[in-house]
PDB file of N, CA and C in Angstrom:
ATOM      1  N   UNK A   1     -18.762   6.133  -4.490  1.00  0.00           N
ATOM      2  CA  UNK A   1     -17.388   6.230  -4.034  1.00  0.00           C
ATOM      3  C   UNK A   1     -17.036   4.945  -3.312  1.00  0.00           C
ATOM      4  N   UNK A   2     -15.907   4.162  -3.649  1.00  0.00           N
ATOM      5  CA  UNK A   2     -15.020   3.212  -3.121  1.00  0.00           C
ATOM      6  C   UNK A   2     -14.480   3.445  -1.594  1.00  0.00           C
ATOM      7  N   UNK A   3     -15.123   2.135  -0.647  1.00  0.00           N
ATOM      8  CA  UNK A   3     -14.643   2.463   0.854  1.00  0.00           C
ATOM      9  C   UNK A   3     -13.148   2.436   0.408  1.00  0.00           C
ATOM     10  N   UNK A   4     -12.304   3.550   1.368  1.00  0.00           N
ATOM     11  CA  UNK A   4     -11.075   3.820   1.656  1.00  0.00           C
ATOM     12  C   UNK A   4     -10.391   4.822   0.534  1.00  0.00           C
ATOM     13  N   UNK A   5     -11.313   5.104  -0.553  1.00  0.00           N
ATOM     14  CA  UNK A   5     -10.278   5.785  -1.399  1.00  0.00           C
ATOM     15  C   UNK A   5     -10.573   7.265  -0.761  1.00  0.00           C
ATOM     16  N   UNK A   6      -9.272   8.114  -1.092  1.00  0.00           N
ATOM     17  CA  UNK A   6      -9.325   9.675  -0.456  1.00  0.00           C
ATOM     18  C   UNK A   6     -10.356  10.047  -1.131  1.00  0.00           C
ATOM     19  N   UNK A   7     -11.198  10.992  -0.117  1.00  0.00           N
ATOM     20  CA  UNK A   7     -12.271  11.773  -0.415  1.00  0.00           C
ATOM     21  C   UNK A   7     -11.910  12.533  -1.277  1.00  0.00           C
ATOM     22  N   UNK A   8     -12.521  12.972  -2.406  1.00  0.00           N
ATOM     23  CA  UNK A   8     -13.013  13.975  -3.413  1.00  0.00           C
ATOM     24  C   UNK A   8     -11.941  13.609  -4.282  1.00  0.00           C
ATOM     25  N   UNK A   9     -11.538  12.588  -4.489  1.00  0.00           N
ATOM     26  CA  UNK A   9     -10.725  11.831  -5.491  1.00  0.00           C
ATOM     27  C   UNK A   9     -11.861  11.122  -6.464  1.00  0.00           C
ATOM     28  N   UNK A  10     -11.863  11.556  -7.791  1.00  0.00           N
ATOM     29  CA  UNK A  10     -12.527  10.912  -8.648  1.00  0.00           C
ATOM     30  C   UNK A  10     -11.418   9.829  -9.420  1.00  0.00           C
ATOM     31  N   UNK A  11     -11.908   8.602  -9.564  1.00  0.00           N
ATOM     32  CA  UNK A  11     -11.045   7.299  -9.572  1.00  0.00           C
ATOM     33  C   UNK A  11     -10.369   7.079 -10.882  1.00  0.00           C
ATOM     34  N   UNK A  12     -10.097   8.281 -11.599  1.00  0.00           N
ATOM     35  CA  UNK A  12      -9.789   8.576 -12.919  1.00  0.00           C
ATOM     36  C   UNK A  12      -8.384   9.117 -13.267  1.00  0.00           C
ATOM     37  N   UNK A  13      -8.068   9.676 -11.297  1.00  0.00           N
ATOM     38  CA  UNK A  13      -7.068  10.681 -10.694  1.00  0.00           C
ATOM     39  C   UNK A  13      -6.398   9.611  -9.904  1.00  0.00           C
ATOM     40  N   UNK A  14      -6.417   8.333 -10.111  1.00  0.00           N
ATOM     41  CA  UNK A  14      -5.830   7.935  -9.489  1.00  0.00           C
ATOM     42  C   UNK A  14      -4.509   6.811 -10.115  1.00  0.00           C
ATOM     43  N   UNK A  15      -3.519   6.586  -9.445  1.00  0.00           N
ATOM     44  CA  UNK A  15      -2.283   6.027 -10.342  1.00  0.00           C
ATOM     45  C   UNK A  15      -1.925   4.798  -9.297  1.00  0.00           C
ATOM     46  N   UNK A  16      -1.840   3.383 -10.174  1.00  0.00           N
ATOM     47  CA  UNK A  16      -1.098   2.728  -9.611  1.00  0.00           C
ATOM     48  C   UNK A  16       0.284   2.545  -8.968  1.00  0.00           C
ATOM     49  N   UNK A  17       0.632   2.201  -7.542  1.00  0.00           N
ATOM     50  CA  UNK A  17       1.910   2.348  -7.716  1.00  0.00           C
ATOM     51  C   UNK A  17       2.529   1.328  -7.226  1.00  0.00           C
ATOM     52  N   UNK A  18       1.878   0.251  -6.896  1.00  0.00           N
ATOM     53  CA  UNK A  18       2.317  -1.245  -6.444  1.00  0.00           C
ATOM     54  C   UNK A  18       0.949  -2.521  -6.713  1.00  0.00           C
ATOM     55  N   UNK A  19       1.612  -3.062  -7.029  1.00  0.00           N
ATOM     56  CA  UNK A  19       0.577  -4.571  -7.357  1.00  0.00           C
ATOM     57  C   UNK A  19       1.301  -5.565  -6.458  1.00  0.00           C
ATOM     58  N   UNK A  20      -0.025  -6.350  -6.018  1.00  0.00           N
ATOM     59  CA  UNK A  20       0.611  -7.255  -4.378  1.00  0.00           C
ATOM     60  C   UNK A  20      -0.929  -8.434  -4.793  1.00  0.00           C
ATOM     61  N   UNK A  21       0.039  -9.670  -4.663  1.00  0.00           N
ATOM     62  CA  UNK A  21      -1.097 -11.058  -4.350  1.00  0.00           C
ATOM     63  C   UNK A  21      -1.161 -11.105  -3.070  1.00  0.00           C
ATOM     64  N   UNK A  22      -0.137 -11.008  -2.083  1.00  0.00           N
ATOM     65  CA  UNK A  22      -0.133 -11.031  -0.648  1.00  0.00           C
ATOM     66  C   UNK A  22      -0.686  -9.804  -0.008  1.00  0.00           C
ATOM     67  N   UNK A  23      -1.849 -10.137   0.420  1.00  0.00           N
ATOM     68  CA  UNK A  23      -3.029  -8.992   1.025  1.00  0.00           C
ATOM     69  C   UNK A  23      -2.052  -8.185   2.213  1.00  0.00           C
ATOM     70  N   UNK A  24      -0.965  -9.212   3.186  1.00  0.00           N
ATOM     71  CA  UNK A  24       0.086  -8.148   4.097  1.00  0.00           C
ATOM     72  C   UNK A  24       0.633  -7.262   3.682  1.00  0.00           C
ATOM     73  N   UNK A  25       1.144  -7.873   2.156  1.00  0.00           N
ATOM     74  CA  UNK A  25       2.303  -6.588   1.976  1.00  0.00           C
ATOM     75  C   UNK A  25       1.773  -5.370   1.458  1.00  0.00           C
ATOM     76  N   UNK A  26       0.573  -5.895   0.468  1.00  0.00           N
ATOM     77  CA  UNK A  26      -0.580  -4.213   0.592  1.00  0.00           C
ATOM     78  C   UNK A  26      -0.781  -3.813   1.373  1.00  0.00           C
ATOM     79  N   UNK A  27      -1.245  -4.094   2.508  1.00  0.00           N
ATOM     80  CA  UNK A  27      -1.895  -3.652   4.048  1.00  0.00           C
ATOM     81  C   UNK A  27      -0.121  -2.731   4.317  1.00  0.00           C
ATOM     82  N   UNK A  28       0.917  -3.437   4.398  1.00  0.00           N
ATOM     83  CA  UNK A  28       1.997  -2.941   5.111  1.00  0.00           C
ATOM     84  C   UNK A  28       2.561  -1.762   3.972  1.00  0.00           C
ATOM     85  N   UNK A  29       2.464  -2.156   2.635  1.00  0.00           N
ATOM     86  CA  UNK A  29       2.921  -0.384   1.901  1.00  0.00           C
ATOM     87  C   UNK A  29       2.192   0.328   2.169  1.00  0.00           C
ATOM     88  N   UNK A  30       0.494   0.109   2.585  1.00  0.00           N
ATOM     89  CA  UNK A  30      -0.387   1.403   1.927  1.00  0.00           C
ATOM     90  C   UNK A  30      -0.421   1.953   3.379  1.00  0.00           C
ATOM     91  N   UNK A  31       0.450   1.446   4.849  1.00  0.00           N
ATOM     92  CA  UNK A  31       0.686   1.570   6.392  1.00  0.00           C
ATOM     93  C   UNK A  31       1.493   2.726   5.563  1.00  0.00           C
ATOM     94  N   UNK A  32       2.699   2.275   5.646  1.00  0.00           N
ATOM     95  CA  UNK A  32       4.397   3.353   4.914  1.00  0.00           C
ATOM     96  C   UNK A  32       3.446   4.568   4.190  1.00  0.00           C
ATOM     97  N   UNK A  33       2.642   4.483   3.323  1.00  0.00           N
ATOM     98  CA  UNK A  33       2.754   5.625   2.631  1.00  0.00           C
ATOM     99  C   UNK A  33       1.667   6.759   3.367  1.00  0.00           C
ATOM    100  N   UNK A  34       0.663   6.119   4.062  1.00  0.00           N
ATOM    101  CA  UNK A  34      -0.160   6.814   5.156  1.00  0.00           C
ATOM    102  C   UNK A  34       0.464   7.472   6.140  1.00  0.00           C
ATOM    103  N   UNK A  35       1.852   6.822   6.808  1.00  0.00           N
ATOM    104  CA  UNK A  35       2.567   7.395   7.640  1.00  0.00           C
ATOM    105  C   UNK A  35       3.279   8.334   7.061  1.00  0.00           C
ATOM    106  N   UNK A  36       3.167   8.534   6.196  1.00  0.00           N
ATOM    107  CA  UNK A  36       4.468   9.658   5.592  1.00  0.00           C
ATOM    108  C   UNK A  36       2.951  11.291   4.807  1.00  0.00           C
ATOM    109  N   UNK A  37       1.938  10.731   5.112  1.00  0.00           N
ATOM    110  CA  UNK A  37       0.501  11.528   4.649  1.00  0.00           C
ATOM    111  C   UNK A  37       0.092  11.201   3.541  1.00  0.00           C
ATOM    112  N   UNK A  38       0.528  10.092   2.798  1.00  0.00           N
ATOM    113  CA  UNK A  38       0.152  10.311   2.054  1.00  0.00           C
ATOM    114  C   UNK A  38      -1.336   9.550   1.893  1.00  0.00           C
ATOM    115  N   UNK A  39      -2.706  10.049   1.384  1.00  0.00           N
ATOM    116  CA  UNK A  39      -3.616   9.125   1.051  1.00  0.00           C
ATOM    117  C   UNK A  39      -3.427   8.145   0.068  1.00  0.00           C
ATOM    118  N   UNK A  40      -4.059   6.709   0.365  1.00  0.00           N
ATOM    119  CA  UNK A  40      -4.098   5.897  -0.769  1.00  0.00           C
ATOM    120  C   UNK A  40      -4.946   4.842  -0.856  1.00  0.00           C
ATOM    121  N   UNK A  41      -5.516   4.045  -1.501  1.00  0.00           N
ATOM    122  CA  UNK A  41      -6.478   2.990  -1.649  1.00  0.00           C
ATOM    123  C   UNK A  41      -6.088   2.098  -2.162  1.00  0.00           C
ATOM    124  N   UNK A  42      -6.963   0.520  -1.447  1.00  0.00           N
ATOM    125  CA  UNK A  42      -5.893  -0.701  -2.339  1.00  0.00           C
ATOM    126  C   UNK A  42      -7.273  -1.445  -2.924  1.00  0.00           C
ATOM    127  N   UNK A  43      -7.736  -1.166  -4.423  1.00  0.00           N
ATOM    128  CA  UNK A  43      -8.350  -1.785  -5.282  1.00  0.00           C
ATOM    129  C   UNK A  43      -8.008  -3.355  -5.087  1.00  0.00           C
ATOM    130  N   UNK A  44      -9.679  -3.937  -4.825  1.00  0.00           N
ATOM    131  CA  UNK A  44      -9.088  -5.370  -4.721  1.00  0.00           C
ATOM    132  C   UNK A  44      -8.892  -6.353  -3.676  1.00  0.00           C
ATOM    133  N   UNK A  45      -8.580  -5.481  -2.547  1.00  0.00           N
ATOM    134  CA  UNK A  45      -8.534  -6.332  -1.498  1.00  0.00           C
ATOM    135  C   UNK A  45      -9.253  -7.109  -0.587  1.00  0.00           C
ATOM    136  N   UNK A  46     -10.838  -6.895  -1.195  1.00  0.00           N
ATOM    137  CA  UNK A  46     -11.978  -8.003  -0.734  1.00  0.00           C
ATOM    138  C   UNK A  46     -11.865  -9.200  -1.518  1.00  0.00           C
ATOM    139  N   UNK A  47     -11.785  -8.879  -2.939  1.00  0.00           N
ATOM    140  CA  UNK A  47     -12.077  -9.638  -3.619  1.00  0.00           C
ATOM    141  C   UNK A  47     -11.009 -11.087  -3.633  1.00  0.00           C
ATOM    142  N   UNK A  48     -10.095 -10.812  -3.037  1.00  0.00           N
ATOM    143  CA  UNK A  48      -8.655 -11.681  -2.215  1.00  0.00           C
ATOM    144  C   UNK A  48      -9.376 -13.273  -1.194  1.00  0.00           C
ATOM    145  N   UNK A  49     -10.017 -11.671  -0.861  1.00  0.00           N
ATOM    146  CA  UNK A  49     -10.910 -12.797   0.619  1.00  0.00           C
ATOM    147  C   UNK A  49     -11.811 -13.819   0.022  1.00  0.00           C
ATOM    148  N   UNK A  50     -12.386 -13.516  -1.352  1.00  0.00           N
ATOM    149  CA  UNK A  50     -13.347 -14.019  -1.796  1.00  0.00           C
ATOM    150  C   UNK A  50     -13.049 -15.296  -1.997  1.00  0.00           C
ATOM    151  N   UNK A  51     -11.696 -14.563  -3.586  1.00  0.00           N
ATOM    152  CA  UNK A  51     -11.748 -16.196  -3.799  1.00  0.00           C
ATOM    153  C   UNK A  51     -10.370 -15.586  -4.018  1.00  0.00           C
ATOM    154  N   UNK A  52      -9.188 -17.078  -3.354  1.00  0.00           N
ATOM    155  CA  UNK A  52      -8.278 -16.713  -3.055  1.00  0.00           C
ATOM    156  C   UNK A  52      -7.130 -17.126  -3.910  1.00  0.00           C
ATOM    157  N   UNK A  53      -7.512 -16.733  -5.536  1.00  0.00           N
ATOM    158  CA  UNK A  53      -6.565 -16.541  -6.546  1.00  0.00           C
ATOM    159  C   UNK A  53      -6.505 -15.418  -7.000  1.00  0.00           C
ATOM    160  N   UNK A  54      -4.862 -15.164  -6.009  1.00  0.00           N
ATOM    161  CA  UNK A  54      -5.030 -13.597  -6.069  1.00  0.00           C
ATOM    162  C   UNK A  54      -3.725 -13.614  -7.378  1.00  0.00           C
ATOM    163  N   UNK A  55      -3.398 -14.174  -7.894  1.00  0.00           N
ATOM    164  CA  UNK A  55      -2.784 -14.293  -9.383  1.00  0.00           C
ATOM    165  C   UNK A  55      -3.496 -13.944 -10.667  1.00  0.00           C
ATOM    166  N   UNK A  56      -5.105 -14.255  -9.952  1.00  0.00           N
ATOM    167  CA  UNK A  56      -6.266 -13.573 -11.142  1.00  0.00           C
ATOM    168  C   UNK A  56      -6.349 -12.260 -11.074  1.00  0.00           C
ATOM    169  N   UNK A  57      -6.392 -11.777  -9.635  1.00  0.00           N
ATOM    170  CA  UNK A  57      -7.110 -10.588  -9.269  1.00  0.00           C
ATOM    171  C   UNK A  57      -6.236  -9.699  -8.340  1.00  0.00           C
ATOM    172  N   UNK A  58      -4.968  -8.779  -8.560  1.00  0.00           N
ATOM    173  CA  UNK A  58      -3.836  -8.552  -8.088  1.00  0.00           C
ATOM    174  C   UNK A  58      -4.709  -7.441  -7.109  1.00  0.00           C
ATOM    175  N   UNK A  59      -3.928  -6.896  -6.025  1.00  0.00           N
ATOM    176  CA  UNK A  59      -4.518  -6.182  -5.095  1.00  0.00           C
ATOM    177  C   UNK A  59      -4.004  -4.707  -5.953  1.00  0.00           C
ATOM    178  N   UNK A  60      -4.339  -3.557  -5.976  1.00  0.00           N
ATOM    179  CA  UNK A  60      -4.101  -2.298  -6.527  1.00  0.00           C
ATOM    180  C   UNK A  60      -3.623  -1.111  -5.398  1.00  0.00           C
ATOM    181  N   UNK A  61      -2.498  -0.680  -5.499  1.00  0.00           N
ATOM    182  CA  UNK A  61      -2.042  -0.049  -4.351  1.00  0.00           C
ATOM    183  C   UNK A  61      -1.885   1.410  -4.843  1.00  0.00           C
ATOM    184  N   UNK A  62      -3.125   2.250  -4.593  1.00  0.00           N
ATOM    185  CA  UNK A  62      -3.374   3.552  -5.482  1.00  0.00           C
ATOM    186  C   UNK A  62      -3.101   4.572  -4.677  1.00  0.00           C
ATOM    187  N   UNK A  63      -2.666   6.098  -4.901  1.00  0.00           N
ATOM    188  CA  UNK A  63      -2.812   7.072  -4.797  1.00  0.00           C
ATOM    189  C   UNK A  63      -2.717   8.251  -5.864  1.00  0.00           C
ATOM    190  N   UNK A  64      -3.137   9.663  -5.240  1.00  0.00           N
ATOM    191  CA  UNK A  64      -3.435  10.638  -6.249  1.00  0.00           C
ATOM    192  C   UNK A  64      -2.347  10.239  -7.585  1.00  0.00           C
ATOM    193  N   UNK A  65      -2.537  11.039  -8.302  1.00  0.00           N
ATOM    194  CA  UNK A  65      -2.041  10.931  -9.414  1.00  0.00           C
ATOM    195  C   UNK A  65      -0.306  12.213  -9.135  1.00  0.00           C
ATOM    196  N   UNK A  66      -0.769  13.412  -8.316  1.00  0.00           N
ATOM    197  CA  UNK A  66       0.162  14.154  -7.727  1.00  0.00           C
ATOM    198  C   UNK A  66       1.088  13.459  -6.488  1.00  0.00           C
ATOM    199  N   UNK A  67       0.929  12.463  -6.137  1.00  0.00           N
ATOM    200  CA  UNK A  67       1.307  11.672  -4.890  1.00  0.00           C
ATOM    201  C   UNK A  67       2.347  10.710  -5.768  1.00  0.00           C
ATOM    202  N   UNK A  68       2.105  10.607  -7.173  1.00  0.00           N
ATOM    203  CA  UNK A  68       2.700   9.286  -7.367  1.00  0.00           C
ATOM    204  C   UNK A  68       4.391   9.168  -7.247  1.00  0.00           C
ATOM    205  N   UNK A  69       4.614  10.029  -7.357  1.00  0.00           N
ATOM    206  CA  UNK A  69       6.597  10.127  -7.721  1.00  0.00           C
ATOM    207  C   UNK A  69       7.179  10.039  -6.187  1.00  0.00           C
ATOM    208  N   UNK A  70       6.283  10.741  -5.195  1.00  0.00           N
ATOM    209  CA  UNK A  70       6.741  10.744  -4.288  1.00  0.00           C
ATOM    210  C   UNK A  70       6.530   9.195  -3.521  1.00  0.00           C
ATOM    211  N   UNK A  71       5.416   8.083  -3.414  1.00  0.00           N
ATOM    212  CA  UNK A  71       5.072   7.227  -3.638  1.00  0.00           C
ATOM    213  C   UNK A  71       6.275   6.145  -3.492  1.00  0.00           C
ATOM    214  N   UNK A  72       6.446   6.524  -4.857  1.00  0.00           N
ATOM    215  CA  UNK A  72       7.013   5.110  -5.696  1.00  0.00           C
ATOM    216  C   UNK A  72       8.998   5.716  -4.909  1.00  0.00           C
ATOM    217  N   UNK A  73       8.976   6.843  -4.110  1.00  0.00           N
ATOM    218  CA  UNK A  73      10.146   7.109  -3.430  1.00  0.00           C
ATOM    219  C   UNK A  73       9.928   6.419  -2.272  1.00  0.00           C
ATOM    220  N   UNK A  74       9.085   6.407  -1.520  1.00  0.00           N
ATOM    221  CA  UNK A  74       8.868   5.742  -0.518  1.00  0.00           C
ATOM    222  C   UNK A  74       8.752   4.535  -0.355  1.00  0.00           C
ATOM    223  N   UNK A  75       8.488   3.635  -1.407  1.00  0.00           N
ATOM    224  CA  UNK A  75       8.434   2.189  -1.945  1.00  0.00           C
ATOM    225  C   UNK A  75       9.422   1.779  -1.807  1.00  0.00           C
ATOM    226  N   UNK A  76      10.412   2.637  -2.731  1.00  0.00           N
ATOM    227  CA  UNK A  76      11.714   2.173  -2.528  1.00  0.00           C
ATOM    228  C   UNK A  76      12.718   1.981  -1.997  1.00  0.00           C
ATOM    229  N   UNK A  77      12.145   2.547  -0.666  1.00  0.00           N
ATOM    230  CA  UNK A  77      12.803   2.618   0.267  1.00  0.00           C
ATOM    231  C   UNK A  77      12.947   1.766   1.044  1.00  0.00           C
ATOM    232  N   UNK A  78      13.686   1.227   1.747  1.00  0.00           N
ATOM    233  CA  UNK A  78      14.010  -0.465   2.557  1.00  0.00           C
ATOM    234  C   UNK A  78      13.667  -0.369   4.041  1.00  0.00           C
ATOM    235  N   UNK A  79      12.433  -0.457   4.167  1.00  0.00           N
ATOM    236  CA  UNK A  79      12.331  -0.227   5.644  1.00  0.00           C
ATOM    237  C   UNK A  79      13.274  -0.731   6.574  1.00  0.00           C
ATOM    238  N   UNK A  80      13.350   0.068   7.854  1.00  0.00           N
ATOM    239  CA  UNK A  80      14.573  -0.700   8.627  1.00  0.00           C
ATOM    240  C   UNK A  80      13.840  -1.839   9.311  1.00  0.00           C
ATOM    241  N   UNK A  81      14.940  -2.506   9.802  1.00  0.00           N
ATOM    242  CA  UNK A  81      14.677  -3.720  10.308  1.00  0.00           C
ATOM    243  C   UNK A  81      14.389  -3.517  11.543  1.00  0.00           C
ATOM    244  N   UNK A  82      13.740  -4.060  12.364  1.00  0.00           N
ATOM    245  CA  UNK A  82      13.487  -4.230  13.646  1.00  0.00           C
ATOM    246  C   UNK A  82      14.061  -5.204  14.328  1.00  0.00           C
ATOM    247  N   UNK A  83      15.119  -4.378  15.678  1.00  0.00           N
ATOM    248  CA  UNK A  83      15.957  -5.007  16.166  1.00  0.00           C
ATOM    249  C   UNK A  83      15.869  -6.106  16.948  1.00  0.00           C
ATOM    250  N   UNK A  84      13.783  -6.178  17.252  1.00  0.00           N
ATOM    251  CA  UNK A  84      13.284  -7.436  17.810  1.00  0.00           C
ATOM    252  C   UNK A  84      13.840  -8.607  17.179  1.00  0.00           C
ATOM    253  N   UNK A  85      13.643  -8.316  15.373  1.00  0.00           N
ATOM    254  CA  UNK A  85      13.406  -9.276  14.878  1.00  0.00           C
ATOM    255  C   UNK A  85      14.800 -10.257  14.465  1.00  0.00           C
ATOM    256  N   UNK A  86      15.768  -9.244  14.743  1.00  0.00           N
ATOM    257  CA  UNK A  86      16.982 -10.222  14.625  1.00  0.00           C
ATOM    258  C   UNK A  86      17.700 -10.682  16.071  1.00  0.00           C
ATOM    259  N   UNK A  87      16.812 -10.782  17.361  1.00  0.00           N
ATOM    260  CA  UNK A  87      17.131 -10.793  18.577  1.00  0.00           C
ATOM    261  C   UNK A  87      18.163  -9.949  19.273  1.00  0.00           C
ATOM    262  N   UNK A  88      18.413  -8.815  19.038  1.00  0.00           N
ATOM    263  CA  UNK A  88      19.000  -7.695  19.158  1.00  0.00           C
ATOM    264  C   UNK A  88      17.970  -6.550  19.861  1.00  0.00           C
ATOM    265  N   UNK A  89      19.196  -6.429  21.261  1.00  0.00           N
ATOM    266  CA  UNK A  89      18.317  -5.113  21.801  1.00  0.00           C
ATOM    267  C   UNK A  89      18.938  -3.846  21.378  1.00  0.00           C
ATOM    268  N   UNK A  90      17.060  -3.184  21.707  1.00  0.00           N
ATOM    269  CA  UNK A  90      17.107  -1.818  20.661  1.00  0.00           C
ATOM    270  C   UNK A  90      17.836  -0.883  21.370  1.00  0.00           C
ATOM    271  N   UNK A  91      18.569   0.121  20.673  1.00  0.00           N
ATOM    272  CA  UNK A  91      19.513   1.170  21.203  1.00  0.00           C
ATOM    273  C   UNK A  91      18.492   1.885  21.800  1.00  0.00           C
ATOM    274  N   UNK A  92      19.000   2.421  23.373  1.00  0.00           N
ATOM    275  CA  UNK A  92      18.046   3.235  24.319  1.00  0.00           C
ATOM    276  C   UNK A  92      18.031   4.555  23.382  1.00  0.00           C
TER     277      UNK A  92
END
């Protein structure tokens, strides 16, 4: 069994639902879809560290195969912005 993939998931059950060269923005969808419960695993993301043509070797942003529709809803979704980040204070 693959560190991080959901337990008693055989890797056969599992569906892509984002491909990422930038190791953040995997790290930051597979954050979104954990926060919402869902389990998921990102195929790939050592191999980044290794050698760092990640155009060869895309990062894999997996969950169940029952997870996927809901997933690829949450993807699409535009996270909000953070009011730090446009120097704007946040509503109390």
């Amino acid at each position: 069994m693959s560190a991080g993939r959901p337990p008693g998931v055989d890797p056969d059950d599992l569906v892509t639902v984002g491909r990422y060269l930038d190791p953040v923005a995997a790290q930051f969808d597979r954050s979104r879809l954990e926060a919402d419960g869902l389990a998921c695993h990102l195929q790939g993301e050592g191999i980044v560290s290794l050698l760092p043509t990640g155009t060869l070797f895309p990062i894999l942003l997996q969950v169940r195969a029952d997870d996927a529709a809901r997933a690829a809803e949450i993807l699409a979704e535009v996270p909000a912005a953070d009011p730090a980040d446009a120097g704007e204070e946040p509503e109390p």
